[in-house]
PDB file of N, CA and C in Angstrom:
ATOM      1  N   UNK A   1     -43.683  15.567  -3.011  1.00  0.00           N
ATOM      2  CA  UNK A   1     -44.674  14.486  -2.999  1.00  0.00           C
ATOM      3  C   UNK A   1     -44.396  13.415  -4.055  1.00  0.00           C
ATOM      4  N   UNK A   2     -44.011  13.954  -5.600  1.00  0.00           N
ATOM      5  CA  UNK A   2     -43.939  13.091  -6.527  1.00  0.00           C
ATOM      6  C   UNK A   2     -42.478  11.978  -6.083  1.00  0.00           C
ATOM      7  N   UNK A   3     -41.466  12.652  -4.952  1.00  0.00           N
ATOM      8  CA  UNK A   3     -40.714  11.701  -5.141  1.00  0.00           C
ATOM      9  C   UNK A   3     -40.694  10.455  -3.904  1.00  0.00           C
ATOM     10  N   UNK A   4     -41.231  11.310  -3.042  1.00  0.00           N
ATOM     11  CA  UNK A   4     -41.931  10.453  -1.767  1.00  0.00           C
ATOM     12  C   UNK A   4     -42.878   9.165  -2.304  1.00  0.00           C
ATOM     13  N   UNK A   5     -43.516   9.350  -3.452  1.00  0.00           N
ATOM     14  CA  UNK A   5     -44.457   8.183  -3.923  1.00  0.00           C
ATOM     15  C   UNK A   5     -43.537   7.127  -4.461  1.00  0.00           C
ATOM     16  N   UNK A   6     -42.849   7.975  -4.982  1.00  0.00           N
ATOM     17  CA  UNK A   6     -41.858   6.739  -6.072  1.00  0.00           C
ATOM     18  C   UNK A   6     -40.878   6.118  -5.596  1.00  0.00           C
ATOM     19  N   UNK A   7     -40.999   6.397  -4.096  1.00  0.00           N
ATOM     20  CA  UNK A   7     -39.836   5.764  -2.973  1.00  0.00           C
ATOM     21  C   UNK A   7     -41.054   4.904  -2.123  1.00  0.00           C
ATOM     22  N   UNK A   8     -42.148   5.038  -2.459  1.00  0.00           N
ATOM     23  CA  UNK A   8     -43.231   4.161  -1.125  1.00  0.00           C
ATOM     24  C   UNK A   8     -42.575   2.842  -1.078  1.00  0.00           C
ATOM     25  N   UNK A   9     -42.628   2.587   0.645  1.00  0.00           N
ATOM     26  CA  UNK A   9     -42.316   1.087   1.192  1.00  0.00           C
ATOM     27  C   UNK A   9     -40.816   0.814   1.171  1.00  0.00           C
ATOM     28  N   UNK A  10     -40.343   1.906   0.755  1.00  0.00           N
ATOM     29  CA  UNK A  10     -38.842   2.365   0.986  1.00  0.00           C
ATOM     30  C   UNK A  10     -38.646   2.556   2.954  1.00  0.00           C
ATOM     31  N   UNK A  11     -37.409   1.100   3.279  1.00  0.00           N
ATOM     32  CA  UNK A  11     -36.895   1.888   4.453  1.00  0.00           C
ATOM     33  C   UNK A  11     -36.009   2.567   4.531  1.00  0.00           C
ATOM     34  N   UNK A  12     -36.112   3.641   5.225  1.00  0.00           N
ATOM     35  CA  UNK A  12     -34.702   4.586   4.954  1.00  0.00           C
ATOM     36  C   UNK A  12     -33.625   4.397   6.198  1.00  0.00           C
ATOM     37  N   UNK A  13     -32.380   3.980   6.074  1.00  0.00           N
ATOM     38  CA  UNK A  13     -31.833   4.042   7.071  1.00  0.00           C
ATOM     39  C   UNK A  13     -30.868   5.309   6.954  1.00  0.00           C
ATOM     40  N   UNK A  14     -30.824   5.723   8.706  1.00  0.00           N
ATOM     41  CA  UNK A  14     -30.231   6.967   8.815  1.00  0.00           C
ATOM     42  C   UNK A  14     -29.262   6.685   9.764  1.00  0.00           C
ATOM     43  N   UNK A  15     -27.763   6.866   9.581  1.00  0.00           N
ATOM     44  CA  UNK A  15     -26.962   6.745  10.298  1.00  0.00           C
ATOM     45  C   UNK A  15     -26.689   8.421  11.367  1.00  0.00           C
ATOM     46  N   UNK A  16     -26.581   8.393  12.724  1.00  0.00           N
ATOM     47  CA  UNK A  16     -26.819   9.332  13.968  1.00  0.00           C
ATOM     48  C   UNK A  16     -25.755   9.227  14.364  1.00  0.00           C
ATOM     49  N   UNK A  17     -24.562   9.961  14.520  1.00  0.00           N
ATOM     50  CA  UNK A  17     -23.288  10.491  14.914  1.00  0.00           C
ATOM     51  C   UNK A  17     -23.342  11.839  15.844  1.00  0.00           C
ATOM     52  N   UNK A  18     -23.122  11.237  17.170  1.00  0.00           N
ATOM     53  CA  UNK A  18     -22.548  12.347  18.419  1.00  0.00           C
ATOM     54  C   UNK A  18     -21.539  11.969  18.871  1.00  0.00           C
ATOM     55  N   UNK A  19     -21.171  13.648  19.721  1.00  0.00           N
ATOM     56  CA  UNK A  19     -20.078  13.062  20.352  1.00  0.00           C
ATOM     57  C   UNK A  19     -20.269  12.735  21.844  1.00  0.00           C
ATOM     58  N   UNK A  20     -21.391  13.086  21.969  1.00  0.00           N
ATOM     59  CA  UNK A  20     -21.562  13.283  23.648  1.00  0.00           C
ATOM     60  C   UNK A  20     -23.205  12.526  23.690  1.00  0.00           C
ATOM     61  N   UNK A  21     -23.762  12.798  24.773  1.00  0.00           N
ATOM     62  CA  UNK A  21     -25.176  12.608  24.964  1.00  0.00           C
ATOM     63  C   UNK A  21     -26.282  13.380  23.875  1.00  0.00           C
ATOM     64  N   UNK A  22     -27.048  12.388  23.115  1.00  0.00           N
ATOM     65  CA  UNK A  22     -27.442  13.277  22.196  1.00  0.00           C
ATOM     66  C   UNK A  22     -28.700  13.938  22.989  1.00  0.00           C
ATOM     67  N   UNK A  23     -29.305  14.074  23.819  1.00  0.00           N
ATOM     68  CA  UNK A  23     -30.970  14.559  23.869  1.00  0.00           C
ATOM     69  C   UNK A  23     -30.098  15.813  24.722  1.00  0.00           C
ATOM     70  N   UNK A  24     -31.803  17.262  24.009  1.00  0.00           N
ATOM     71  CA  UNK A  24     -33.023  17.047  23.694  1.00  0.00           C
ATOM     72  C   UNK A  24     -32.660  16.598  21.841  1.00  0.00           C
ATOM     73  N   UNK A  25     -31.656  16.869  21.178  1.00  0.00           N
ATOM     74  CA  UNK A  25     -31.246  16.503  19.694  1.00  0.00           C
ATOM     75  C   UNK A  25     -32.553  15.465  19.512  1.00  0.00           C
ATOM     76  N   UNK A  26     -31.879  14.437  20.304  1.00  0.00           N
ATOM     77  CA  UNK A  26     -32.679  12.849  19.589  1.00  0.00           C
ATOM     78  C   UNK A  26     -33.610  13.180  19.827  1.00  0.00           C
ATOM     79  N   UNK A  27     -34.489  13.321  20.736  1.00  0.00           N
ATOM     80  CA  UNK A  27     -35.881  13.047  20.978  1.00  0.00           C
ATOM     81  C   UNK A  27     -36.659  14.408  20.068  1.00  0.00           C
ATOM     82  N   UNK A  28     -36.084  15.639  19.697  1.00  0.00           N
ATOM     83  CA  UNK A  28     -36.720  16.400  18.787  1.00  0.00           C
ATOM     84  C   UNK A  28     -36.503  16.048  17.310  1.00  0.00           C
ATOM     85  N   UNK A  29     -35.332  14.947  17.039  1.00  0.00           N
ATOM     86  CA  UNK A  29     -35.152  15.329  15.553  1.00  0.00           C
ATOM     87  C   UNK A  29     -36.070  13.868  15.179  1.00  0.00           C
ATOM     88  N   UNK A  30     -35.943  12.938  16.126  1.00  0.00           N
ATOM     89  CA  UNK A  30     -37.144  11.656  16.093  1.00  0.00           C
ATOM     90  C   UNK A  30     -38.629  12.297  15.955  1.00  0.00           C
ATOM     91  N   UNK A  31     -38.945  13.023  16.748  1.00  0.00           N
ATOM     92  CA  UNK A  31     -40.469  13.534  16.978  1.00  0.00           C
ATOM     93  C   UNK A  31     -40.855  14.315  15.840  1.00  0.00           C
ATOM     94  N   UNK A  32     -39.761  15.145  14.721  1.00  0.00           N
ATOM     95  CA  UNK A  32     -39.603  15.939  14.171  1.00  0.00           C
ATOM     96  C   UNK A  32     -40.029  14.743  12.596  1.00  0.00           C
ATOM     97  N   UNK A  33     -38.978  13.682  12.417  1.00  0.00           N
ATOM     98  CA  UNK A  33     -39.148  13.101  10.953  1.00  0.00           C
ATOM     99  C   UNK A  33     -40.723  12.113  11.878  1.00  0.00           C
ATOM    100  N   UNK A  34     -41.216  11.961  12.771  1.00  0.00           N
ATOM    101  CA  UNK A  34     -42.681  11.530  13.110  1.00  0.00           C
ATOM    102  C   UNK A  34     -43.560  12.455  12.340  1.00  0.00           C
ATOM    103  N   UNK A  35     -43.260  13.253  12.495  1.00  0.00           N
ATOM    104  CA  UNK A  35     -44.671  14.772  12.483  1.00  0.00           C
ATOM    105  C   UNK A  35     -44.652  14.607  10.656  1.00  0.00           C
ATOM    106  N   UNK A  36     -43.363  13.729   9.769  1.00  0.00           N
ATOM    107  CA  UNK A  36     -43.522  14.457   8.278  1.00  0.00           C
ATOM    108  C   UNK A  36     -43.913  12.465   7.705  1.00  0.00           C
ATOM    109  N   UNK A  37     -44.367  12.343   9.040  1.00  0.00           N
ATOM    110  CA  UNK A  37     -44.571  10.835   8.047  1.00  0.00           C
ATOM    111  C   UNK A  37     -43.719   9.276   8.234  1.00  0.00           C
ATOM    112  N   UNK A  38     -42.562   9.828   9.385  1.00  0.00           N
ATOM    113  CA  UNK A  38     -41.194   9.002   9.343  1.00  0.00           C
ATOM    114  C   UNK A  38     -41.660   8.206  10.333  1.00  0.00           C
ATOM    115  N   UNK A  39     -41.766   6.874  10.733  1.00  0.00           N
ATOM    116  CA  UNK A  39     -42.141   6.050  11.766  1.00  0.00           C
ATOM    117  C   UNK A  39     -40.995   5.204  12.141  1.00  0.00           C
ATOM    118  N   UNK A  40     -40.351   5.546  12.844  1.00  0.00           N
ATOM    119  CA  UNK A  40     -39.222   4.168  13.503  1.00  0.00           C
ATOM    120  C   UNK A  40     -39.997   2.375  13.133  1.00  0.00           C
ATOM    121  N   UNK A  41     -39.226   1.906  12.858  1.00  0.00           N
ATOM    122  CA  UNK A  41     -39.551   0.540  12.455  1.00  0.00           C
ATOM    123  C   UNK A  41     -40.322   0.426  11.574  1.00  0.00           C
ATOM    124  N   UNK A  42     -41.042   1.021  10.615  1.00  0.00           N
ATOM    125  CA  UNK A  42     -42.017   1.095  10.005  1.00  0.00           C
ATOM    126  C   UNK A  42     -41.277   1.563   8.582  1.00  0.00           C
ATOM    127  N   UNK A  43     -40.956   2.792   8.342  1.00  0.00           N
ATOM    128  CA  UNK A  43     -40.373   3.404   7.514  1.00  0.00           C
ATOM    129  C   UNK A  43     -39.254   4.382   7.152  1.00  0.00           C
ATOM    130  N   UNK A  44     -38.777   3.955   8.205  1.00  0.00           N
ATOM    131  CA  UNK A  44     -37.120   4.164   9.122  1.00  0.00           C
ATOM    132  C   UNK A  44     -36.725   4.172   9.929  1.00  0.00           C
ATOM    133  N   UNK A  45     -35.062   3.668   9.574  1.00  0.00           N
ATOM    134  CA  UNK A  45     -34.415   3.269  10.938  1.00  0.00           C
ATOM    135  C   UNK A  45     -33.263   3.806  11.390  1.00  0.00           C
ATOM    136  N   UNK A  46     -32.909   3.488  12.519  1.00  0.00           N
ATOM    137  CA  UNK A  46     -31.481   4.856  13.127  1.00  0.00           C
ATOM    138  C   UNK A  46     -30.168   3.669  13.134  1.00  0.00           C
ATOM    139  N   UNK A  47     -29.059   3.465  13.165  1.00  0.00           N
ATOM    140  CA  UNK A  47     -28.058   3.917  12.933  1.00  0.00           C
ATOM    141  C   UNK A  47     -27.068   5.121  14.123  1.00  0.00           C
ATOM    142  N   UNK A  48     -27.430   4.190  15.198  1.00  0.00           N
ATOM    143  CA  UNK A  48     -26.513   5.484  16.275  1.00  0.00           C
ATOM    144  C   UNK A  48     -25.214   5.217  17.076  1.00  0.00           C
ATOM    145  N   UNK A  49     -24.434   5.563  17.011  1.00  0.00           N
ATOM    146  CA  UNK A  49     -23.232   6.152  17.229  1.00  0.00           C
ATOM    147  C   UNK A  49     -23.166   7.483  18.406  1.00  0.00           C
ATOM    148  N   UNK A  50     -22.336   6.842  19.221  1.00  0.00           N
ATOM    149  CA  UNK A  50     -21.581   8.250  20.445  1.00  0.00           C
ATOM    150  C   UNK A  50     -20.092   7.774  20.633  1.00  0.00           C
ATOM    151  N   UNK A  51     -19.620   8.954  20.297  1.00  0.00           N
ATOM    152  CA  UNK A  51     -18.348   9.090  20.968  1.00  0.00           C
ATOM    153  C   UNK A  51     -17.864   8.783  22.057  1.00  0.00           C
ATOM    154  N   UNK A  52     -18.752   8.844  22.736  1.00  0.00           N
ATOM    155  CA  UNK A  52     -18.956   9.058  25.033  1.00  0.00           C
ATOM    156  C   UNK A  52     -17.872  10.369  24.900  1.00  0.00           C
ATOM    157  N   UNK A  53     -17.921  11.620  23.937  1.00  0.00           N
ATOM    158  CA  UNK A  53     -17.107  12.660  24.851  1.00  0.00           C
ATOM    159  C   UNK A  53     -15.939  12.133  24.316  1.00  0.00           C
ATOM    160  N   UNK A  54     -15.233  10.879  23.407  1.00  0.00           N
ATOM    161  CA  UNK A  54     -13.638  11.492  22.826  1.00  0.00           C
ATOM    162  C   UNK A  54     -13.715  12.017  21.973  1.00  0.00           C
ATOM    163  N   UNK A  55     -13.596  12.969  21.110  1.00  0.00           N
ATOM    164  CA  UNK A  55     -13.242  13.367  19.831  1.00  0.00           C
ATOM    165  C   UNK A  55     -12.518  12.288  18.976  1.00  0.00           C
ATOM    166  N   UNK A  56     -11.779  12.127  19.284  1.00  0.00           N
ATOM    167  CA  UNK A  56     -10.591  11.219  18.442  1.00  0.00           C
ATOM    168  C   UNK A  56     -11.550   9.788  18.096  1.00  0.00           C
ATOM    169  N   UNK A  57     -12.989   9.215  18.355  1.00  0.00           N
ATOM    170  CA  UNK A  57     -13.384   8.250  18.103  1.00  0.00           C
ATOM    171  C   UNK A  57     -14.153   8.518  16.824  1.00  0.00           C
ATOM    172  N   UNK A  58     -14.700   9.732  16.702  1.00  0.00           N
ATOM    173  CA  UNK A  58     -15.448  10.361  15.628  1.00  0.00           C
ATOM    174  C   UNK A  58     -15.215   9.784  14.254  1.00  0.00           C
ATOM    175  N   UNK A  59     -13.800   9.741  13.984  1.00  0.00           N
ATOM    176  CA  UNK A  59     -13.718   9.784  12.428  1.00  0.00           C
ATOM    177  C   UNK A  59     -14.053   7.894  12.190  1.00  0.00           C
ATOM    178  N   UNK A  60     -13.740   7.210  13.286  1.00  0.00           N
ATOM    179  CA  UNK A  60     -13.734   5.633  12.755  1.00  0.00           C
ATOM    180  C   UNK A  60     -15.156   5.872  13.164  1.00  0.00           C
ATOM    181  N   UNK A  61     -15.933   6.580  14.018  1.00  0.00           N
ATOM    182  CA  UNK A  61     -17.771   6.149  14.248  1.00  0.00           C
ATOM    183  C   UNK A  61     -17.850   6.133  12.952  1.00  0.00           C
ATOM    184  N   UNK A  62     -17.590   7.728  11.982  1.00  0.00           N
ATOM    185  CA  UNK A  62     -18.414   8.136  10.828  1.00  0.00           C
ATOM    186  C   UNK A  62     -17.644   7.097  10.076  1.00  0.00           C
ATOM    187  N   UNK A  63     -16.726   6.735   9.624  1.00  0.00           N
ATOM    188  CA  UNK A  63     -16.592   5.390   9.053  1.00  0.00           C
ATOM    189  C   UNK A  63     -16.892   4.139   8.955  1.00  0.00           C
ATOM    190  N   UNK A  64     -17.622   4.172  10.392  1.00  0.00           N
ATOM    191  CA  UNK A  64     -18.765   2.616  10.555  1.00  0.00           C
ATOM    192  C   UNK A  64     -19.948   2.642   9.981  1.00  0.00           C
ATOM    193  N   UNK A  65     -20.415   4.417  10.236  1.00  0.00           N
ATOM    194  CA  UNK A  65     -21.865   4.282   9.432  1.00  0.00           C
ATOM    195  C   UNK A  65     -21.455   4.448   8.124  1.00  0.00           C
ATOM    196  N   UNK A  66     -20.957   4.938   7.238  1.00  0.00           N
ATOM    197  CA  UNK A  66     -20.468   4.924   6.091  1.00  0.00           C
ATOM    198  C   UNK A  66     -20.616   3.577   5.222  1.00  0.00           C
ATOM    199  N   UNK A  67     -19.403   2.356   6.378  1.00  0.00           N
ATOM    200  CA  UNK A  67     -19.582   1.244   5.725  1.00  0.00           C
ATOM    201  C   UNK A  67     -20.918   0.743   5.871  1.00  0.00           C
ATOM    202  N   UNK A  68     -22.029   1.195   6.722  1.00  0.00           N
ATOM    203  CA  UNK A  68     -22.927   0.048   6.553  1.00  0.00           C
ATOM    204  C   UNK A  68     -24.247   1.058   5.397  1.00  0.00           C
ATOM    205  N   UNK A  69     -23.770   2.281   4.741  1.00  0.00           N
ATOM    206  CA  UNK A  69     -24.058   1.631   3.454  1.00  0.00           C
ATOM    207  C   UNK A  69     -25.704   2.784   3.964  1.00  0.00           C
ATOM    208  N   UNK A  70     -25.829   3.442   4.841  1.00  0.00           N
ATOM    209  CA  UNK A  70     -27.393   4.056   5.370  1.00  0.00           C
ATOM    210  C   UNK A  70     -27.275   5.251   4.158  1.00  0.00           C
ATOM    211  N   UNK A  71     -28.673   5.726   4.183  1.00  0.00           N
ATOM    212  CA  UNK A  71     -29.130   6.607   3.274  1.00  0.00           C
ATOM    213  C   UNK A  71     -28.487   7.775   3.574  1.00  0.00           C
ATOM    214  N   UNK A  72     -28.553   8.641   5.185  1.00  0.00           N
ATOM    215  CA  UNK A  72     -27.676   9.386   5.511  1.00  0.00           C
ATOM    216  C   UNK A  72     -27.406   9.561   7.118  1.00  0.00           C
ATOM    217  N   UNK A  73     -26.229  10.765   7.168  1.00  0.00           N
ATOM    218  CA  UNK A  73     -25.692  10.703   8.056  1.00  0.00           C
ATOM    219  C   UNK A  73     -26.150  12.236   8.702  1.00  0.00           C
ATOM    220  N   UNK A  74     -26.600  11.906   9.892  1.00  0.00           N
ATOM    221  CA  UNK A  74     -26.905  13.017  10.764  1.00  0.00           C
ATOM    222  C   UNK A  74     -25.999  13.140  11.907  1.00  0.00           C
ATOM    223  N   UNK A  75     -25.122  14.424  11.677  1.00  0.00           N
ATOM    224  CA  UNK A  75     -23.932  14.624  12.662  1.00  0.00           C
ATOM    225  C   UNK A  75     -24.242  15.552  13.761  1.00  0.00           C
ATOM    226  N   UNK A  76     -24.390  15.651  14.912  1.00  0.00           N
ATOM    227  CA  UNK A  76     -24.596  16.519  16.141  1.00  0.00           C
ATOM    228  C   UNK A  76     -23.459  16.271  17.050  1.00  0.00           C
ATOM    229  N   UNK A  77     -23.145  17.824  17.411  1.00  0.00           N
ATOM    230  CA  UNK A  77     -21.871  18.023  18.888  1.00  0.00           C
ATOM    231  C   UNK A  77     -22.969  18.619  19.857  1.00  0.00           C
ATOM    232  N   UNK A  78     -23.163  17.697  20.711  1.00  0.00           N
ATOM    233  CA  UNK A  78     -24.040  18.350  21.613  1.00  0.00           C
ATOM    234  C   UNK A  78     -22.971  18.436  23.229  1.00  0.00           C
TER     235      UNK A  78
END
């Protein structure tokens, strides 16, 4: 709680790395930072990335979100 306050009005951006189709992933891990307070557009934002299914695109995705610098990176092989 004490550090959640001292971050208020903080947007958090979260960079989202798959390789394939992310859902049910997305729609539970969205519904999931909803339920602790997390609001899309409000008080964070996504950052998403798919492979479409190559592997070999992975390492330059996670290097795009990297460069743009987001709070973090949430990786799923679905």
């Amino acid at each position: 709680p004490v550090a959640s306050r001292a971050q208020a009005g903080k947007v958090f951006r979260i960079g989202v790395l798959v390789l394939g189709q992310p859902e049910p992933f997305w729609r539970i891990f969205r519904e999931t930072l909803r339920d602790h307070g997390y609001v899309e557009g409000s008080n964070i934002e996504f950052d998403f990335r798919s492979a479409e299914f190559v592997p070999a695109r992975l390492d330059a995705l996670a290097a795009e979100l990297a460069a743009l610098n987001v709070d973090a990176i949430v990786a799923v092989q679905t």
